[in-house]
PDB file of N, CA and C in Angstrom:
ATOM      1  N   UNK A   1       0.816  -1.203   0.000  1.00  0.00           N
ATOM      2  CA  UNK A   1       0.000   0.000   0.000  1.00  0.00           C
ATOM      3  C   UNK A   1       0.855   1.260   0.000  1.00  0.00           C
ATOM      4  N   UNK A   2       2.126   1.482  -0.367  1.00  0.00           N
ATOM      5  CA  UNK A   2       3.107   2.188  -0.078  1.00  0.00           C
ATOM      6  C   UNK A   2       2.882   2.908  -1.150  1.00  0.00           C
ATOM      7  N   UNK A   3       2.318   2.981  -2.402  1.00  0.00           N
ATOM      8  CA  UNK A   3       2.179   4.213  -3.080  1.00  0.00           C
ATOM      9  C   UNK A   3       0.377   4.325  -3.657  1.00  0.00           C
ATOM     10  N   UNK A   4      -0.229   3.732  -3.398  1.00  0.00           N
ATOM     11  CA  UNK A   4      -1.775   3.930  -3.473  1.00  0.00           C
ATOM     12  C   UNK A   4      -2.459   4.882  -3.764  1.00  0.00           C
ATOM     13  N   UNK A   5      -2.826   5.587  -4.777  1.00  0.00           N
ATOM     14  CA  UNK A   5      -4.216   6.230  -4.756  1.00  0.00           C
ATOM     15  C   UNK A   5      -5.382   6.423  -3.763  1.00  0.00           C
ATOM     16  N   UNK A   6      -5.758   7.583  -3.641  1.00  0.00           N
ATOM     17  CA  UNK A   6      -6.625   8.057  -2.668  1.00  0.00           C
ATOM     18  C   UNK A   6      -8.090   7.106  -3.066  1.00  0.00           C
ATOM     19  N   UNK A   7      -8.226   6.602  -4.672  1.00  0.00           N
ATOM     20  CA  UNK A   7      -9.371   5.822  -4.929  1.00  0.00           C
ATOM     21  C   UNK A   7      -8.930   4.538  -4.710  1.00  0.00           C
ATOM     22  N   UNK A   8      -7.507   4.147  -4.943  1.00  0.00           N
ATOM     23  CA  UNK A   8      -7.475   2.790  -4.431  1.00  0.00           C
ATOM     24  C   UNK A   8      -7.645   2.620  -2.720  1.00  0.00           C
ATOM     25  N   UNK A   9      -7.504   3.120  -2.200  1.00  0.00           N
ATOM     26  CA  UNK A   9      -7.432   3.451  -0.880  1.00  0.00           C
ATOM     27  C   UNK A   9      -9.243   3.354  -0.320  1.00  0.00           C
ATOM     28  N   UNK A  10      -9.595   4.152  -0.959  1.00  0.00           N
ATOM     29  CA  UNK A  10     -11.084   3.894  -0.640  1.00  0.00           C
ATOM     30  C   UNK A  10     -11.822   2.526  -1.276  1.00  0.00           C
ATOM     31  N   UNK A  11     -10.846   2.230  -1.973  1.00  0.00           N
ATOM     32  CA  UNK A  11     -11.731   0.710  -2.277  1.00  0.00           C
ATOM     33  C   UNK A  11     -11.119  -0.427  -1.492  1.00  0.00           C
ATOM     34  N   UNK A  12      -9.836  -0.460  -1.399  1.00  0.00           N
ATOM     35  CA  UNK A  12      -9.452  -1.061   0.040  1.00  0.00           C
ATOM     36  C   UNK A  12     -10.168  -0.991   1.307  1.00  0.00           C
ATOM     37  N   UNK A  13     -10.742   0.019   1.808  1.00  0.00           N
ATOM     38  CA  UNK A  13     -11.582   0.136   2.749  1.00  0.00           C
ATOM     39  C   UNK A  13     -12.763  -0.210   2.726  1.00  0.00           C
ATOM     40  N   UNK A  14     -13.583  -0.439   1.658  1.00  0.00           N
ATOM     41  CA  UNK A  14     -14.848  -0.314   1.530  1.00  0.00           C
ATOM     42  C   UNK A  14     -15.036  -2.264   1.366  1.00  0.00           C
ATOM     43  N   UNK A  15     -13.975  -2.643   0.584  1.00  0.00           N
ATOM     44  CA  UNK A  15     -14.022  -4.326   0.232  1.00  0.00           C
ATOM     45  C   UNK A  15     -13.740  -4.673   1.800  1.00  0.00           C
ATOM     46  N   UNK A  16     -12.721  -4.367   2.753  1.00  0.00           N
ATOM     47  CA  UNK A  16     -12.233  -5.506   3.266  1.00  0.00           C
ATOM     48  C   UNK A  16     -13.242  -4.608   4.774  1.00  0.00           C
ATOM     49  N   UNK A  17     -13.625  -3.582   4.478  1.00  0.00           N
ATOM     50  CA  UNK A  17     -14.642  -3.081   6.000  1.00  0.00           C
ATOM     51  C   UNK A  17     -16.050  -4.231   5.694  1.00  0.00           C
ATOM     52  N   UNK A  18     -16.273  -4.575   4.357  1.00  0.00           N
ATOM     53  CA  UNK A  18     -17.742  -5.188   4.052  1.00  0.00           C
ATOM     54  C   UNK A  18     -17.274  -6.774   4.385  1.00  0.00           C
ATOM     55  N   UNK A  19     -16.155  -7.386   4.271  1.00  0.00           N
ATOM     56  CA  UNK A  19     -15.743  -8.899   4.675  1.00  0.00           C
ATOM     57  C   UNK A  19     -15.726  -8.417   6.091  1.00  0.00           C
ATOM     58  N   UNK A  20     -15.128  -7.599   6.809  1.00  0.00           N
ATOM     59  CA  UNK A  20     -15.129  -7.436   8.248  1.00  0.00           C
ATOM     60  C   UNK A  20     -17.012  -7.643   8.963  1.00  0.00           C
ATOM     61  N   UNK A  21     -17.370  -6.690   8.304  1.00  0.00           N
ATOM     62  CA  UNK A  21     -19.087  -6.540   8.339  1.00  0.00           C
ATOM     63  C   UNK A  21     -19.730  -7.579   8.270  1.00  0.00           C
ATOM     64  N   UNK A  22     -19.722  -8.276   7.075  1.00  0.00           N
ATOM     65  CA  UNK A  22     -19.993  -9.992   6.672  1.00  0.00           C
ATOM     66  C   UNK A  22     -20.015 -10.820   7.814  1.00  0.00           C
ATOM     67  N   UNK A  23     -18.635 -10.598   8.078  1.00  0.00           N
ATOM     68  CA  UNK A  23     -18.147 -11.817   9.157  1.00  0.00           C
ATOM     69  C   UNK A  23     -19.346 -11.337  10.548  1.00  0.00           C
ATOM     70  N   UNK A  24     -18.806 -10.660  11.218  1.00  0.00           N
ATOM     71  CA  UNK A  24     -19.423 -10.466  12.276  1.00  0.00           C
ATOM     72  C   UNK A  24     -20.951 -10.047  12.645  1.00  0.00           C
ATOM     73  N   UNK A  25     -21.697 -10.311  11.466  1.00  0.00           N
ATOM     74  CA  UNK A  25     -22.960 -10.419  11.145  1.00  0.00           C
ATOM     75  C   UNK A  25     -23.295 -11.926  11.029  1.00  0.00           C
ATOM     76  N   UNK A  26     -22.912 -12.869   9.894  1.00  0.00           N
ATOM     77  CA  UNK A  26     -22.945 -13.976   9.986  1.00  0.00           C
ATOM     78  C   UNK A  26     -22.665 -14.613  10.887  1.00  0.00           C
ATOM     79  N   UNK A  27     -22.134 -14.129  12.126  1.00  0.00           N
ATOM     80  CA  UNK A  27     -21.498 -15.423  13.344  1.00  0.00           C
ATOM     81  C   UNK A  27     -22.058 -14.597  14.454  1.00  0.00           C
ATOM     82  N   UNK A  28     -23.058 -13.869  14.553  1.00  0.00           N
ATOM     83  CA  UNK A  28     -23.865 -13.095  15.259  1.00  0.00           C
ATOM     84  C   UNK A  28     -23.382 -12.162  16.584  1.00  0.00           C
ATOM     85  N   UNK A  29     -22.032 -11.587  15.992  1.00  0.00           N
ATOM     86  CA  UNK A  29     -21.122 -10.879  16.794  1.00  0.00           C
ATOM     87  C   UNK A  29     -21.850  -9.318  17.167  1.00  0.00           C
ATOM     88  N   UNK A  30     -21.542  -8.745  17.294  1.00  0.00           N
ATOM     89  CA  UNK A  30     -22.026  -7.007  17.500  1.00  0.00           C
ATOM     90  C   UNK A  30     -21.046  -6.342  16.508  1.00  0.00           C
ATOM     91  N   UNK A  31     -21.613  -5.320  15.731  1.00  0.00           N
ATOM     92  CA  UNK A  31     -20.759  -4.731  14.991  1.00  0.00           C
ATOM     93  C   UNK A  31     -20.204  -3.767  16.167  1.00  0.00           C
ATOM     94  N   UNK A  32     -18.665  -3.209  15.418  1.00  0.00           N
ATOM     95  CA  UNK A  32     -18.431  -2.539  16.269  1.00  0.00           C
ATOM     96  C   UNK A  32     -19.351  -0.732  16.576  1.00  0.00           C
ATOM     97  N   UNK A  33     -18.902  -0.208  17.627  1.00  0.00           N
ATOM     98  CA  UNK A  33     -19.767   0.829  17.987  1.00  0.00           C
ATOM     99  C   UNK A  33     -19.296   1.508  19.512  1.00  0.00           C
ATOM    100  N   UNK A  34     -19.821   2.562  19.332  1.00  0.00           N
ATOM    101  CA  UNK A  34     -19.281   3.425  20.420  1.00  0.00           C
ATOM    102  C   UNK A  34     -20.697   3.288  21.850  1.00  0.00           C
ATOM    103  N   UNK A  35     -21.736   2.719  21.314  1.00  0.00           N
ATOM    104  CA  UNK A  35     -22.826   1.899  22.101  1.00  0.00           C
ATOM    105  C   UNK A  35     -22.414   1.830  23.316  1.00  0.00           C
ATOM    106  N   UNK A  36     -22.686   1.663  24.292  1.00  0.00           N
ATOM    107  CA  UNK A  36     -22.690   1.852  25.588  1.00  0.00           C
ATOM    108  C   UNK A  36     -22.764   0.197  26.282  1.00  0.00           C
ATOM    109  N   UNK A  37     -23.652  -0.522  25.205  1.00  0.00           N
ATOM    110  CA  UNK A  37     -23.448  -1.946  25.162  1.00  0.00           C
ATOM    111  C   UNK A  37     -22.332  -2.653  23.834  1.00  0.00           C
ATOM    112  N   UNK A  38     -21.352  -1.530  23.584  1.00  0.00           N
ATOM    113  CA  UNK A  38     -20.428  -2.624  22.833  1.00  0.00           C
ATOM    114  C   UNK A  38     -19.160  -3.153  23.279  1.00  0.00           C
ATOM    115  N   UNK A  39     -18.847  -3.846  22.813  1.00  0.00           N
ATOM    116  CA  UNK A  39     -17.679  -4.509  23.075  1.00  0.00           C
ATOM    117  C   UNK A  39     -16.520  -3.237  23.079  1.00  0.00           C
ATOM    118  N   UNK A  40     -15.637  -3.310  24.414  1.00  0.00           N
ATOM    119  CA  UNK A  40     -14.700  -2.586  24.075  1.00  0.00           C
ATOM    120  C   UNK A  40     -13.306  -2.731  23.631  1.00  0.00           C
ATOM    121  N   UNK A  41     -13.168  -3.778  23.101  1.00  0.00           N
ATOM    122  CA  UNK A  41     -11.960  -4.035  21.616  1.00  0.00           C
ATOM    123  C   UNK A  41     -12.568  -4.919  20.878  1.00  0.00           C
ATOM    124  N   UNK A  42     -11.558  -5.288  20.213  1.00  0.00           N
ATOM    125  CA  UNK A  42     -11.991  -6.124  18.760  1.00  0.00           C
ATOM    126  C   UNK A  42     -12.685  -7.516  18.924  1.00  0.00           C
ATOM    127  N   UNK A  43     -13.937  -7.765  18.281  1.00  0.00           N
ATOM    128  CA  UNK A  43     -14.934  -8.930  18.673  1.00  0.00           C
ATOM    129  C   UNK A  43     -13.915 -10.083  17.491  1.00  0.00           C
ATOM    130  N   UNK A  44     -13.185  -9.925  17.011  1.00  0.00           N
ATOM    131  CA  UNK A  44     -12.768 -11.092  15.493  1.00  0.00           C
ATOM    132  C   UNK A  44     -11.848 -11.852  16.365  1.00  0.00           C
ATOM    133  N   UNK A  45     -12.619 -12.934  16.237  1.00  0.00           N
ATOM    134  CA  UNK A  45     -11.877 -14.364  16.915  1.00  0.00           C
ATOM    135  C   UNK A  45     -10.409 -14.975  16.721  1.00  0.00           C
ATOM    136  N   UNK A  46      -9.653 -15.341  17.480  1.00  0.00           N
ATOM    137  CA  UNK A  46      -7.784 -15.512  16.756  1.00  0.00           C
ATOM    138  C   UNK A  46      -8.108 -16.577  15.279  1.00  0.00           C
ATOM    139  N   UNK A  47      -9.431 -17.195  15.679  1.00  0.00           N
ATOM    140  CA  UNK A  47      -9.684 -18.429  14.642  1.00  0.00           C
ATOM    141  C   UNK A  47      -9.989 -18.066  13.527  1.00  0.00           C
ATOM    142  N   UNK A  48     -10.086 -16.579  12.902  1.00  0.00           N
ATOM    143  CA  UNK A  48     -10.603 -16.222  11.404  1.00  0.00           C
ATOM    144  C   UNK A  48      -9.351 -14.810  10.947  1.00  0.00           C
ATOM    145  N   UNK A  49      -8.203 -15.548  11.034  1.00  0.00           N
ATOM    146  CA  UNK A  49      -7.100 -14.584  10.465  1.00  0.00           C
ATOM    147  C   UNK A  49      -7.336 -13.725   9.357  1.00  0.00           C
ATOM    148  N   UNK A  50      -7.997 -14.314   8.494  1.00  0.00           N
ATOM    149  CA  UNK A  50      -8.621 -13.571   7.105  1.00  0.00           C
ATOM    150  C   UNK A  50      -9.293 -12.093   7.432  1.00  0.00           C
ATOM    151  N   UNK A  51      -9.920 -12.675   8.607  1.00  0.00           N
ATOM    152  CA  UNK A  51     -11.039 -11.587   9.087  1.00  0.00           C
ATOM    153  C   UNK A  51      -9.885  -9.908   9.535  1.00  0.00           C
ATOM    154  N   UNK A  52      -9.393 -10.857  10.575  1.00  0.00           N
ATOM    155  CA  UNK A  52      -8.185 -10.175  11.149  1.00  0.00           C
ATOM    156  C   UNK A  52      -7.559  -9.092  10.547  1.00  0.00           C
ATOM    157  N   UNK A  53      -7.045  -9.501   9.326  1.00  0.00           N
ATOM    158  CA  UNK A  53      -5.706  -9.176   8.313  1.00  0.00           C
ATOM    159  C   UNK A  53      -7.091  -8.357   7.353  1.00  0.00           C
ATOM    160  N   UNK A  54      -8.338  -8.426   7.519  1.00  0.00           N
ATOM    161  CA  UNK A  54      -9.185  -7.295   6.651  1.00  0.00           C
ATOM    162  C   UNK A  54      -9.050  -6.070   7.403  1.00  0.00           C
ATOM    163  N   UNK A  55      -9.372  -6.439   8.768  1.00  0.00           N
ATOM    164  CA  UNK A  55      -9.337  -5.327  10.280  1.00  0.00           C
ATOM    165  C   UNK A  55      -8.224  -4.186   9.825  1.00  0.00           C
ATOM    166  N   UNK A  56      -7.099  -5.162   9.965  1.00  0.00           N
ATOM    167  CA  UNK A  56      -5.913  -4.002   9.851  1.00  0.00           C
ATOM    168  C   UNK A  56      -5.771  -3.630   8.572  1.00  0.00           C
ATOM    169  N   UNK A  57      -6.245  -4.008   7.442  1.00  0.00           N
ATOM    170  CA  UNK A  57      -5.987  -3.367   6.171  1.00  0.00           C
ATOM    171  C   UNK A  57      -6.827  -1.854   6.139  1.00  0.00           C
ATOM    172  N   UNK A  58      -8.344  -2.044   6.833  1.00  0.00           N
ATOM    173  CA  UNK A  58      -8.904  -1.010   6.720  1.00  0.00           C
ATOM    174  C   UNK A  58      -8.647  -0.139   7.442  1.00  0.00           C
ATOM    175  N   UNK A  59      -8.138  -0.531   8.605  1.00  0.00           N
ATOM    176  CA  UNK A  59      -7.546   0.671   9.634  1.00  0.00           C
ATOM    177  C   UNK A  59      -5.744   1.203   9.259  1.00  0.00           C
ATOM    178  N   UNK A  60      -4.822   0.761   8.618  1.00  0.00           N
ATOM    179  CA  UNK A  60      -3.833   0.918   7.504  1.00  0.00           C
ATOM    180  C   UNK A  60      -4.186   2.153   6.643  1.00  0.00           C
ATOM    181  N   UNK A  61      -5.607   1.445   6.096  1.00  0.00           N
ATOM    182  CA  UNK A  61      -5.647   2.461   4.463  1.00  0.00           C
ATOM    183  C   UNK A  61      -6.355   3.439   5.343  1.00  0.00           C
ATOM    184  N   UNK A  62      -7.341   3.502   5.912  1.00  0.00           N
ATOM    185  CA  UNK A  62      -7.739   4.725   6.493  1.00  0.00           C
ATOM    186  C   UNK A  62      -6.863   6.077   6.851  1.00  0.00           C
ATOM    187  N   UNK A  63      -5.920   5.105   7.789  1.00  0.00           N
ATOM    188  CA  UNK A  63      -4.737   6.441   8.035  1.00  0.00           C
ATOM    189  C   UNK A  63      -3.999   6.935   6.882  1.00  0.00           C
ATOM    190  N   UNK A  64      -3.721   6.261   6.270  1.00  0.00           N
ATOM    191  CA  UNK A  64      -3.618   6.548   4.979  1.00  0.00           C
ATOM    192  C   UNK A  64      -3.719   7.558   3.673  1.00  0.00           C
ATOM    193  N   UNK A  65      -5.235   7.189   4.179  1.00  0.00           N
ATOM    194  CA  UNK A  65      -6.104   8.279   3.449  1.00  0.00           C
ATOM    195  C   UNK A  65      -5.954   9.562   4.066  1.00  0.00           C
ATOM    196  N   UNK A  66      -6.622   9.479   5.373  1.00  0.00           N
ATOM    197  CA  UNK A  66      -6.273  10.589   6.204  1.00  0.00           C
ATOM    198  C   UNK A  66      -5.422  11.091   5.703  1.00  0.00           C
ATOM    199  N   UNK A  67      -4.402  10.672   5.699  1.00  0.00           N
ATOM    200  CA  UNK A  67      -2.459  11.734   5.614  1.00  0.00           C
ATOM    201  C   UNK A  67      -2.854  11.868   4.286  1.00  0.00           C
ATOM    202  N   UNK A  68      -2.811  11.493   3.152  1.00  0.00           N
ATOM    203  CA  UNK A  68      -3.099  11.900   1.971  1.00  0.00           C
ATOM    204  C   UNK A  68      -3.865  13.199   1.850  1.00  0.00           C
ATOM    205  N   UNK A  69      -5.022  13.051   2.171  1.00  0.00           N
ATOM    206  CA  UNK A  69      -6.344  14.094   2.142  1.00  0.00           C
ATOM    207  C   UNK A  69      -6.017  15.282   2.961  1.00  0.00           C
ATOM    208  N   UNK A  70      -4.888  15.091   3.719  1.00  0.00           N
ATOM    209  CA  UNK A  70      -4.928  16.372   4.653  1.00  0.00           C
ATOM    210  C   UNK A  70      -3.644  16.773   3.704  1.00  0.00           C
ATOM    211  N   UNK A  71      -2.524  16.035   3.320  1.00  0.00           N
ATOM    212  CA  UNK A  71      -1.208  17.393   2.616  1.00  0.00           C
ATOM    213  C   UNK A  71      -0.178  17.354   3.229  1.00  0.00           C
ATOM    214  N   UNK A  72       0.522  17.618   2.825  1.00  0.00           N
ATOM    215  CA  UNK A  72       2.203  17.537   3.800  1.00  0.00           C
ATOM    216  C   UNK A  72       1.767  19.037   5.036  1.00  0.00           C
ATOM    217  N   UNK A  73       1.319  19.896   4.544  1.00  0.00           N
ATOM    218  CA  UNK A  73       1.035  20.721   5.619  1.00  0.00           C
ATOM    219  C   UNK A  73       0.300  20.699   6.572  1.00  0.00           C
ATOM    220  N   UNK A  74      -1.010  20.643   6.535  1.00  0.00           N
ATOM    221  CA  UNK A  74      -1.983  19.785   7.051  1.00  0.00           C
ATOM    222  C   UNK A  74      -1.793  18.408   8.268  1.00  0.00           C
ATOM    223  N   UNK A  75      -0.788  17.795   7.684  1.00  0.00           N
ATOM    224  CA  UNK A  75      -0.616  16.591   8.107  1.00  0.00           C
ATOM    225  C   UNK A  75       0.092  16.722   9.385  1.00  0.00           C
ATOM    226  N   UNK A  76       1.730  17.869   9.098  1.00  0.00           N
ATOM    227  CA  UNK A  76       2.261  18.024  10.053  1.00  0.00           C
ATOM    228  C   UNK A  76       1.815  18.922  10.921  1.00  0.00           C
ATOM    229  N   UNK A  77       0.818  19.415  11.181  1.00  0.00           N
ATOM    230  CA  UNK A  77      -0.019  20.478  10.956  1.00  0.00           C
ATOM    231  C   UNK A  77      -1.096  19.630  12.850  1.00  0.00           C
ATOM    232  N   UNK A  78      -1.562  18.409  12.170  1.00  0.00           N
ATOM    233  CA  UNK A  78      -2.386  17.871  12.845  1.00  0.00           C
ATOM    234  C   UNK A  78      -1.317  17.122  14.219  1.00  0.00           C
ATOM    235  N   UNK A  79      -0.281  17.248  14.524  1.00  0.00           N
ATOM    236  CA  UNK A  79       0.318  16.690  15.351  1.00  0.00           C
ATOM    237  C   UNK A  79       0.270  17.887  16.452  1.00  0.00           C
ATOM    238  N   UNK A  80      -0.303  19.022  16.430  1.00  0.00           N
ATOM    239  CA  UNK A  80      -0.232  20.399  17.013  1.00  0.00           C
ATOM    240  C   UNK A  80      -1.222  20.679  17.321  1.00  0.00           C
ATOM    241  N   UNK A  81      -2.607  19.925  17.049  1.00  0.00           N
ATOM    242  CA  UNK A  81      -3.874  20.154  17.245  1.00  0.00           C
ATOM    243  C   UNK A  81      -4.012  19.334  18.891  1.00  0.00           C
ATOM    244  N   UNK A  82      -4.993  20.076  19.104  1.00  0.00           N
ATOM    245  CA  UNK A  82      -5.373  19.336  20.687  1.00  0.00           C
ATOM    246  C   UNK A  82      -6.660  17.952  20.422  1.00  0.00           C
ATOM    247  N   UNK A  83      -6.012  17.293  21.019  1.00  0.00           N
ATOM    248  CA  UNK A  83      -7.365  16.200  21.044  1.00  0.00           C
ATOM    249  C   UNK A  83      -8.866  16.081  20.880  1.00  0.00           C
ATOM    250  N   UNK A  84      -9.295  17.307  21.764  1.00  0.00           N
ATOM    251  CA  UNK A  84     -10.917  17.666  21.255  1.00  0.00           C
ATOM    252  C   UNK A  84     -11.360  18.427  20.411  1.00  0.00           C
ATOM    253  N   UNK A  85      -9.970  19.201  19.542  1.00  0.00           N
ATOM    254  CA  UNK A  85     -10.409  19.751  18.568  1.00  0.00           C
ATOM    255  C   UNK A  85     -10.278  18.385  16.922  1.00  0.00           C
ATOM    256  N   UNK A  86     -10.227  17.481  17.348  1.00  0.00           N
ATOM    257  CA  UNK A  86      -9.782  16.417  16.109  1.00  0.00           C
ATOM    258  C   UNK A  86     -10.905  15.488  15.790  1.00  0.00           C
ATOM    259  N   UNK A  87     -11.849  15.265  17.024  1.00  0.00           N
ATOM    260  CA  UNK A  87     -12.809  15.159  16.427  1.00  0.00           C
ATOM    261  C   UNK A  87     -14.228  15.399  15.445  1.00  0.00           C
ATOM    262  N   UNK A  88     -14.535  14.199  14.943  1.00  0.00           N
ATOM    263  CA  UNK A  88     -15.526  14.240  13.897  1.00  0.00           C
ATOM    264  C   UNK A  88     -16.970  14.477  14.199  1.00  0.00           C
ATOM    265  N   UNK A  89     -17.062  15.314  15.052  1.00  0.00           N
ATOM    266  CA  UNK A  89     -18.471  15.287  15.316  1.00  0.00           C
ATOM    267  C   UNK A  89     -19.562  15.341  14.102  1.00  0.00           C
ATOM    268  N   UNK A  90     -19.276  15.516  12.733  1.00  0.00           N
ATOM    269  CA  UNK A  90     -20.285  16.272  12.090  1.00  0.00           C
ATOM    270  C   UNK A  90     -20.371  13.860  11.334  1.00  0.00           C
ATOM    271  N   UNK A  91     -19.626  13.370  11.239  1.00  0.00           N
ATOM    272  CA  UNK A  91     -20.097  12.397  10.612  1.00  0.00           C
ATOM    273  C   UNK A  91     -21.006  11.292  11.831  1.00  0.00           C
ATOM    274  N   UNK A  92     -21.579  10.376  10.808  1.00  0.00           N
ATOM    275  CA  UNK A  92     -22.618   9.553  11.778  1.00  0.00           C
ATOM    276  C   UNK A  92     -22.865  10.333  13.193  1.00  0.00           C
TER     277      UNK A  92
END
């Protein structure tokens, strides 16, 4: 993933977040969530590595993206920001 496109990048995320999704729907896990009843780390069993190795691809390309989308300025930029100003309140 070392030189990727911002569209390959989003399709990396979108394939291996929907096998992540898949899985833990089909085996009647909880998706993840900030829920008050969710699990607080990762529900993917040591027994479905596939699953696993989707987990970290999408959380990989995400940051990814991130640093891309923000700019070499931007980027170094965000190491100077305070914690409660970094959140996303406006999505979901």
């Amino acid at each position: 993933m070392a030189s990727c496109s911002i569209s390959e990048l989003a399709t990396i995320i979108s394939t291996n977040t929907a096998k992540v999704n898949d899985y833990l729907s089909a085996h009647g896990h909880m998706l993840p969530s900030f829920h008050v009843d969710a699990p607080s780390k990762s529900n993917i069993p040591s027994d479905a590595p596939e699953i696993k190795a989707a987990r970290v691809a999408v959380i990989d390309a995400t940051l990814m993206l991130r640093d891309l989308m923000l700019g070499p300025k931007e980027y170094l930029m965000s190491f100077t920001v305070s914690f409660g100003d970094t959140l996303p309140s406006h999505i979901c």
